[in-house]
Protein backbone atom coordinates (compact mmCIF):
# COMPACT_ATOMS: atom_id res chain seq x y z
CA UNK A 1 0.00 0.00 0.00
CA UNK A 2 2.83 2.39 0.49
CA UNK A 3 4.82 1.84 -2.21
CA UNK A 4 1.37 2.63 -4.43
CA UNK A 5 1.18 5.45 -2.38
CA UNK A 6 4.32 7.49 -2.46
CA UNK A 7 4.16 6.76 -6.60
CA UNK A 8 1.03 8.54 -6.80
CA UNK A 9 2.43 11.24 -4.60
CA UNK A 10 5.33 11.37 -6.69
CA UNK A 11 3.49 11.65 -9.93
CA UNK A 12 1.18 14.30 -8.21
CA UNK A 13 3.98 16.43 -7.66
CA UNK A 14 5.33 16.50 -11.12
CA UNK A 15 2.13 17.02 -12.92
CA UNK A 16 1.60 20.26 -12.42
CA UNK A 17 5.07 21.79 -13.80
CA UNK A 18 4.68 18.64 -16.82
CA UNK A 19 1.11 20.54 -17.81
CA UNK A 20 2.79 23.79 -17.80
CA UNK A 21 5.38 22.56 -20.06
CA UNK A 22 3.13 20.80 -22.38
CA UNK A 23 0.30 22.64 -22.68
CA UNK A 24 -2.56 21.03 -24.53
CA UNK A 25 -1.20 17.31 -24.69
CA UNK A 26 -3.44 14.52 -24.57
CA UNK A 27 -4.29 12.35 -22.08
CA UNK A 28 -2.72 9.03 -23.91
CA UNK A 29 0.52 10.97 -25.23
CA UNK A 30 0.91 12.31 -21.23
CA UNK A 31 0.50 8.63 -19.99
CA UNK A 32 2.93 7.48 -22.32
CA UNK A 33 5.53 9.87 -21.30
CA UNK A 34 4.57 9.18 -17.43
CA UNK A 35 4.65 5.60 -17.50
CA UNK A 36 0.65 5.22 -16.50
CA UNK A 37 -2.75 4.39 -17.73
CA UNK A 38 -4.87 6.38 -19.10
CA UNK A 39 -7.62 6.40 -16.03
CA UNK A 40 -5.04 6.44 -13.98
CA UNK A 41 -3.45 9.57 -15.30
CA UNK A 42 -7.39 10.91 -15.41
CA UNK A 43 -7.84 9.75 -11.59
CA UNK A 44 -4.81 11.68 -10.36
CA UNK A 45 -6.06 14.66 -12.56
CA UNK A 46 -9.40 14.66 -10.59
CA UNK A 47 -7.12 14.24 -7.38
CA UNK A 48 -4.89 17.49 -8.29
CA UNK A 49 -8.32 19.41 -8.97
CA UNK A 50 -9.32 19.13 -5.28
CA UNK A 51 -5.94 20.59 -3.90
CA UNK A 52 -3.74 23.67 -3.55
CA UNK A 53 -2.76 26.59 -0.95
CA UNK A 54 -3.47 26.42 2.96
CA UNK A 55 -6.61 28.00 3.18
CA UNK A 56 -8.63 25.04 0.60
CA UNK A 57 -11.23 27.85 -0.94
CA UNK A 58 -11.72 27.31 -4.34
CA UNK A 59 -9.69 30.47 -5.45
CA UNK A 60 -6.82 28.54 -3.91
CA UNK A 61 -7.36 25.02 -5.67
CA UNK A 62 -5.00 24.07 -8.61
CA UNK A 63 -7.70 24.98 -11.49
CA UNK A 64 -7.12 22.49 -14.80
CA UNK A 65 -8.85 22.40 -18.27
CA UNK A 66 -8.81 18.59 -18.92
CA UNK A 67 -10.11 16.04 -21.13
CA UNK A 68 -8.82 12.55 -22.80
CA UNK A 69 -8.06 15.32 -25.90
CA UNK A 70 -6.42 18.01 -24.13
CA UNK A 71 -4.83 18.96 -20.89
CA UNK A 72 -3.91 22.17 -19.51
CA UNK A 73 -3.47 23.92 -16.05
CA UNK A 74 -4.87 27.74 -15.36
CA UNK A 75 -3.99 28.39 -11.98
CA UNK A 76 -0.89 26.35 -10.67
CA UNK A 77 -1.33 27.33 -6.81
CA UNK A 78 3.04 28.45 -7.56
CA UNK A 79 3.79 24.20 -8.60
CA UNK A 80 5.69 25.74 -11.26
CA UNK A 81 8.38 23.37 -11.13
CA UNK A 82 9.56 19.94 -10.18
CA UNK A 83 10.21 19.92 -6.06
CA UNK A 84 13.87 21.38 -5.39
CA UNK A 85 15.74 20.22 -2.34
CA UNK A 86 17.23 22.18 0.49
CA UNK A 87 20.83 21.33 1.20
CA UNK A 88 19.75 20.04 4.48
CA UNK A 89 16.93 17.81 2.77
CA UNK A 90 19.58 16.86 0.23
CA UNK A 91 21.82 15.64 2.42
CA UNK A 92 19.47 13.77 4.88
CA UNK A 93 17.87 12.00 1.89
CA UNK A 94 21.43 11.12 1.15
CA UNK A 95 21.79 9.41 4.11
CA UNK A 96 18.96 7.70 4.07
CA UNK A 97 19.98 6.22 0.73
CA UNK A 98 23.12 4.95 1.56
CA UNK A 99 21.31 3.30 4.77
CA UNK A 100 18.96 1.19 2.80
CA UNK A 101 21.72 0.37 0.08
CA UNK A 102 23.42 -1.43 3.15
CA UNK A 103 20.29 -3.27 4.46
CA UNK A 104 19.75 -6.52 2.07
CA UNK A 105 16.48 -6.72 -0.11
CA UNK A 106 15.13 -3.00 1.02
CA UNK A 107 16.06 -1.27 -2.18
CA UNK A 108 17.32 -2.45 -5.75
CA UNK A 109 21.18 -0.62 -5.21
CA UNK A 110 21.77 -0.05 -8.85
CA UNK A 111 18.68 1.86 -8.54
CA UNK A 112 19.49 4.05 -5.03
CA UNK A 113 22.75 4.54 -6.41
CA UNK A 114 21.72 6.55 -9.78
CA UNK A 115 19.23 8.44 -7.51
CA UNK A 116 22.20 9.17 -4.92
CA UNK A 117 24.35 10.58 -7.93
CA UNK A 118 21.82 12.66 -9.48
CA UNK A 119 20.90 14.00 -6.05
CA UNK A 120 24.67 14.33 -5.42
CA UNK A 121 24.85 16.15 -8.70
CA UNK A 122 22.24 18.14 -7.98
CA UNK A 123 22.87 19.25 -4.72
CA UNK A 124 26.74 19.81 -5.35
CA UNK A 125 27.24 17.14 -2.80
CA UNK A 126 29.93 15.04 -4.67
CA UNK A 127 31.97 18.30 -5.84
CA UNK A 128 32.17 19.28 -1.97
CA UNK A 129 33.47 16.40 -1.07
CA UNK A 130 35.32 14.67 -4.14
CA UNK A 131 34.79 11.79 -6.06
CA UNK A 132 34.12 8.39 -3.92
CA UNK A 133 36.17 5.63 -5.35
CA UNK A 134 33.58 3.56 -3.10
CA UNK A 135 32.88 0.19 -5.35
CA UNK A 136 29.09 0.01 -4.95
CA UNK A 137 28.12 -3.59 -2.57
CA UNK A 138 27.03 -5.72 -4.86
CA UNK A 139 23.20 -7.38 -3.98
CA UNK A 140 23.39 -11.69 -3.80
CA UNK A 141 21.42 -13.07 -6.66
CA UNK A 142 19.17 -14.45 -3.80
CA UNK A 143 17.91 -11.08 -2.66
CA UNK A 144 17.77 -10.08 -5.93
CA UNK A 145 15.34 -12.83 -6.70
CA UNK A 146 12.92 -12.70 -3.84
CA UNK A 147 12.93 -9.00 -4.20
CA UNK A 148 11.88 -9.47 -7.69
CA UNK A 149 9.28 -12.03 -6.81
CA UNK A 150 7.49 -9.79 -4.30
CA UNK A 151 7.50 -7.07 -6.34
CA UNK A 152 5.94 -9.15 -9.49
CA UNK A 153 3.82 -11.52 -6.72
CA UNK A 154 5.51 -14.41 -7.13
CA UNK A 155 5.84 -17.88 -5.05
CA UNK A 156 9.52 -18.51 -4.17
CA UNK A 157 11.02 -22.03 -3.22
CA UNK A 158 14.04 -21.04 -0.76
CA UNK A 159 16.75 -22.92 0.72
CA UNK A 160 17.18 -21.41 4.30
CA UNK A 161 19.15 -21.81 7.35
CA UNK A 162 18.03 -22.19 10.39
CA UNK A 163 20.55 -20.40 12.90
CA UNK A 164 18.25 -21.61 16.10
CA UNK A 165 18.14 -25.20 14.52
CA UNK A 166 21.29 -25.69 12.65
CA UNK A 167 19.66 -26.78 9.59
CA UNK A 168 19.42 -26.14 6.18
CA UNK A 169 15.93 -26.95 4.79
CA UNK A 170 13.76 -26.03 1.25
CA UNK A 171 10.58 -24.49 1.58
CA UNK A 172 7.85 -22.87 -0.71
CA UNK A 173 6.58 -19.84 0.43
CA UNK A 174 4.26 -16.90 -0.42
CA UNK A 175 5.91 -13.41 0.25
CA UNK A 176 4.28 -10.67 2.12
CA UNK A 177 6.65 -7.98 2.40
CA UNK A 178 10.04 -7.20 3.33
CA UNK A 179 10.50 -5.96 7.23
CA UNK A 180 13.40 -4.46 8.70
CA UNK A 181 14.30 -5.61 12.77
CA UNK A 182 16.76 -4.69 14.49
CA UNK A 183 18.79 -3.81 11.56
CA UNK A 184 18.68 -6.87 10.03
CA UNK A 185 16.17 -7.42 6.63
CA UNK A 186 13.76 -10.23 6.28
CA UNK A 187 10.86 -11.92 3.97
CA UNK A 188 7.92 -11.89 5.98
CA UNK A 189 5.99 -14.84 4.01
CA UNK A 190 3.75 -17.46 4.17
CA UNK A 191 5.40 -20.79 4.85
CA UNK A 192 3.04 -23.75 3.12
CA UNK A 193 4.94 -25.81 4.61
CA UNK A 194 4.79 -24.78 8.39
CA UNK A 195 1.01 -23.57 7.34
CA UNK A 196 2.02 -20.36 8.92
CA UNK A 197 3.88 -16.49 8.55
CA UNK A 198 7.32 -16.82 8.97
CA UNK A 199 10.35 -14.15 8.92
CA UNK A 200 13.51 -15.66 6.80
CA UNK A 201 16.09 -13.70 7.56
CA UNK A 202 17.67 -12.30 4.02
CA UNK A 203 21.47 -13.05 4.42
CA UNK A 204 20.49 -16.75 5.19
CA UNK A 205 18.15 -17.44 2.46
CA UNK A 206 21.08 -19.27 0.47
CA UNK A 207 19.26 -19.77 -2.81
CA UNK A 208 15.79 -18.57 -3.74
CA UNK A 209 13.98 -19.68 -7.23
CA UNK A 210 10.96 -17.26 -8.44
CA UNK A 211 7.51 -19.93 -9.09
CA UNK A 212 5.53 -19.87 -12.34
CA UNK A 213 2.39 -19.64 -10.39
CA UNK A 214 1.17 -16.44 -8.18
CA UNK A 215 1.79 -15.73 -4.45
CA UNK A 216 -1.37 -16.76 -2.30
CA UNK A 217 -1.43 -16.58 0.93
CA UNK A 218 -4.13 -17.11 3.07
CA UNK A 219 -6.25 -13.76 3.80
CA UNK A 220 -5.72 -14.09 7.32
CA UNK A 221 -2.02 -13.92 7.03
CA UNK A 222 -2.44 -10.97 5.03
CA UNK A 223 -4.86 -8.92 7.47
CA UNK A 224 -5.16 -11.01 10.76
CA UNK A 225 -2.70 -10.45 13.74
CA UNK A 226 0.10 -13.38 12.68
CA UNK A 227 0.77 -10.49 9.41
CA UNK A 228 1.81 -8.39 11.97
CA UNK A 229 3.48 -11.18 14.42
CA UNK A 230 7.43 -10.80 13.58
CA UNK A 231 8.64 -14.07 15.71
CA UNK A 232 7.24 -17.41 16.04
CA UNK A 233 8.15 -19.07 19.49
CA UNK A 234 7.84 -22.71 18.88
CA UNK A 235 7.00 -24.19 22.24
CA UNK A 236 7.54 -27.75 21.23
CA UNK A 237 11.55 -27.09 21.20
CA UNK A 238 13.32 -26.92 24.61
CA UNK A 239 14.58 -23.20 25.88
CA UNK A 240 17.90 -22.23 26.70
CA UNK A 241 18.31 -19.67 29.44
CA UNK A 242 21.60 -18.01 29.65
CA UNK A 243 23.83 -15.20 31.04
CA UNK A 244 25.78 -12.95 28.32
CA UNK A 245 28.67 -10.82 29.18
CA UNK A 246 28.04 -7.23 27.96
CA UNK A 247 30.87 -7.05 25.80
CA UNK A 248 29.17 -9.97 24.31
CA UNK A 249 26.05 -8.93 23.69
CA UNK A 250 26.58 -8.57 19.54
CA UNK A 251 25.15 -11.90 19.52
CA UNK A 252 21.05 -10.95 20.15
CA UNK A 253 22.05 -9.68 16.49
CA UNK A 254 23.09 -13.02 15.39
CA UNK A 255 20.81 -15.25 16.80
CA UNK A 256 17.16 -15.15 17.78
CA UNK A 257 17.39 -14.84 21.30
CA UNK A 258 14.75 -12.84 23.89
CA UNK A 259 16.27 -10.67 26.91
CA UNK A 260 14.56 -11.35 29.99
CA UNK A 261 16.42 -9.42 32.59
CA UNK A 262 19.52 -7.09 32.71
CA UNK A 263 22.20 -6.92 35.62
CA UNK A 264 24.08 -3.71 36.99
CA UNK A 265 27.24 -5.16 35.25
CA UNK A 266 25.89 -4.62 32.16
CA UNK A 267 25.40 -8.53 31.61
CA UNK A 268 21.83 -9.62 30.41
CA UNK A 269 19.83 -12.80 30.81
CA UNK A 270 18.17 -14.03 27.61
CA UNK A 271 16.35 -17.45 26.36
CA UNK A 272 16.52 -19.03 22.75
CA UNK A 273 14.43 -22.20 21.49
CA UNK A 274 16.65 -24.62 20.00
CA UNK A 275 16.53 -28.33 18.47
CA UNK A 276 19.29 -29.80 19.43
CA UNK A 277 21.74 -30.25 22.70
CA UNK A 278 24.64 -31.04 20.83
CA UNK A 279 23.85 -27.91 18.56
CA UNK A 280 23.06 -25.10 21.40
CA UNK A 281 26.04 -27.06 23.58
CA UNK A 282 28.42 -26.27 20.64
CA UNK A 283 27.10 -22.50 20.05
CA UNK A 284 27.82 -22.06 24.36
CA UNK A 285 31.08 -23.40 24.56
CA UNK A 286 32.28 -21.71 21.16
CA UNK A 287 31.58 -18.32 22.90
CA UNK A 288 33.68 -18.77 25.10
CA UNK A 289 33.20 -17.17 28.84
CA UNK A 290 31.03 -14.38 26.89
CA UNK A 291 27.99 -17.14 27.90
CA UNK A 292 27.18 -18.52 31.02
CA UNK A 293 24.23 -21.54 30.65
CA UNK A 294 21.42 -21.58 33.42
CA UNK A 295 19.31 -24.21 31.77
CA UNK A 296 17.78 -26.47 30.92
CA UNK A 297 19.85 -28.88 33.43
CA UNK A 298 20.28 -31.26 30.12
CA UNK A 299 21.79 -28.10 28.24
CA UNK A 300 23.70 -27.21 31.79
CA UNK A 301 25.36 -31.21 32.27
CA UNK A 302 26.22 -31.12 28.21
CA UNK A 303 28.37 -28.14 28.62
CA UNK A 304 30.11 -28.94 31.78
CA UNK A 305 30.71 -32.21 30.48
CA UNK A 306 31.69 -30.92 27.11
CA UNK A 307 34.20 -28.42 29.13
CA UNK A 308 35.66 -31.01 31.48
CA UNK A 309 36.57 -33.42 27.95
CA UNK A 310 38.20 -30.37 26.34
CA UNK A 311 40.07 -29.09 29.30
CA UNK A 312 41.36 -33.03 29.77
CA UNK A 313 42.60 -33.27 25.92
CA UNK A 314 44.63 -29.97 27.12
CA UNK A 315 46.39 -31.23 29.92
CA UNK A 316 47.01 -34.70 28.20
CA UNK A 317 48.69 -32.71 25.00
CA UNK A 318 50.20 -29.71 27.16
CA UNK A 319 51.49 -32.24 29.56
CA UNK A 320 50.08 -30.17 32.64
């Protein structure tokens, strides 16, 4: 809905100063040019009609002279050209840019990056500060692909891995939309195979394959509460409890993990679902002392067990 939105908008703003410019043009030549329909070129005409200065009497309304034949304005309310940016807007739009460009599957970057250079050019931004020898990040054909299949609505078949489960498993799913959490990007879809919405995180999605055959999800999933629900907490899989050190605390990024408390020495308690013991066992003891497990007492008596064999095979080889 937004996306549809902030294209009309777009168009809206340009039609004005495009009427002034081509004065008497039809209605099919100007949808040509602006990439529309017809009606839909007419509806946004009967949209521009109804607005114009603060104040919304009808000497302040944009006034047009319009037909399928001919188009013309006679009172612009001062649209007389395409928006200009401020410096300041410039430059925040700039950074806002470069911010999606770095967050997998929210933009096409071949497509940011032309609209940062013009607005560079524009603004004088990339004189000011010299040329960036920057190579532009280049998008994984996976993103690519399940961008392109939400944008065209598409099925996808994905092959994902599970970071909780330590599995790598195919799925088919219907997308919904792309979310951003905690700085991280994911397909919100319907899995068919689950029978539920799921998040797939983008960076983990190793290979994605656009379907011949439309994306249908389930109305619910598109307007009940699960559309909205970003995690799925599977209660049939065992939860970990643990301690993290705050100068580990980079993993909540990493891994889907809940905090549950926080400690004056800037450690935090969190929890995490998991499949296996030998899995979250490995994941503990590979941290290092930046973990500390409180439970389940299986997950507690793998670790220390785990611990005691390594430290042995140390003293055996070191000779201690």
């Amino acid at each position: 809905m937004s996306v549809r939105l902030s294209s009309r908008l777009a168009r809206l703003l340009n039609l004005v100063p495009y009427f002034i410019a081509n004065p008497g043009i039809s209605a099919a030549d100007a949808a040509a040019e602006l990439g529309v329909t017809t009606k839909q070129l007419m509806d946004d005409l009967n949209q521009l009609w109804m607005c114009g200065l603060p104040g919304y009497g009808p000497g302040d309304l944009i006034d047009l002279s319009f037909s399928e034949d001919s188009i013309e304005v006679t009172f612009s309310a001062g649209i007389d050209r395409p928006l200009r940016l401020t410096s300041t807007e410039a430059t925040a739009l700039l950074i806002a840019l470069r911010s999606l460009v770095e967050m997998p599957g929210m933009v096409d970057p071949s497509a940011a990056y032309r609209a940062i250079a013009k607005i560079e050019a524009a603004a004088g931004v990339a004189a000011a500060e010299g040329p960036d020898d920057t190579p532009e990040p280049q998008e994984s054909p996976s993103v690519t692909t399940v961008r392109g299949a939400l944008a065209r609505g598409r099925a996808l078949h994905i092959t994902y891995y599970s970071a909780s489960r330590d599995v790598v498993s195919e799925r088919t799913v219907d997308p919904l939309r792309i979310v951003l959490v905690d700085d991280q990007s994911y397909l919100q879809a319907w899995c068919r195979d689950a029978e539920g919405v799921r998040l797939f995180r983008l960076d983990r999605i190793d290979a994605a394959t656009e379907l011949d055959e439309p994306s249908a999800p389930p109305e619910q999933a598109r307007t009940g509460g699960d559309a909205l629900d970003l995690f799925h907490d599977d209660p049939s899989l065992p939860l970990a409890r643990l301690v993290v050190a705050p100068d580990h605390v980079w993993i909540l990024d990493y891994y889907p993990m809940t905090q549950t408390a926080a400690h004056d020495d800037g450690s935090i308690e969190v929890s995490m679902r998991f499949a296996t013991l030998d899995w979250m066992s490995r994941l503990a003891l590979g941290l290092g002392s930046g973990v500390r497990v409180l439970g389940p007492p299986a997950l507690v008596r793998e670790v220390t067990a785990r611990s005691r064999d390594a430290l042995d095979v140390y003293r055996a080889v070191s000779g201690a």
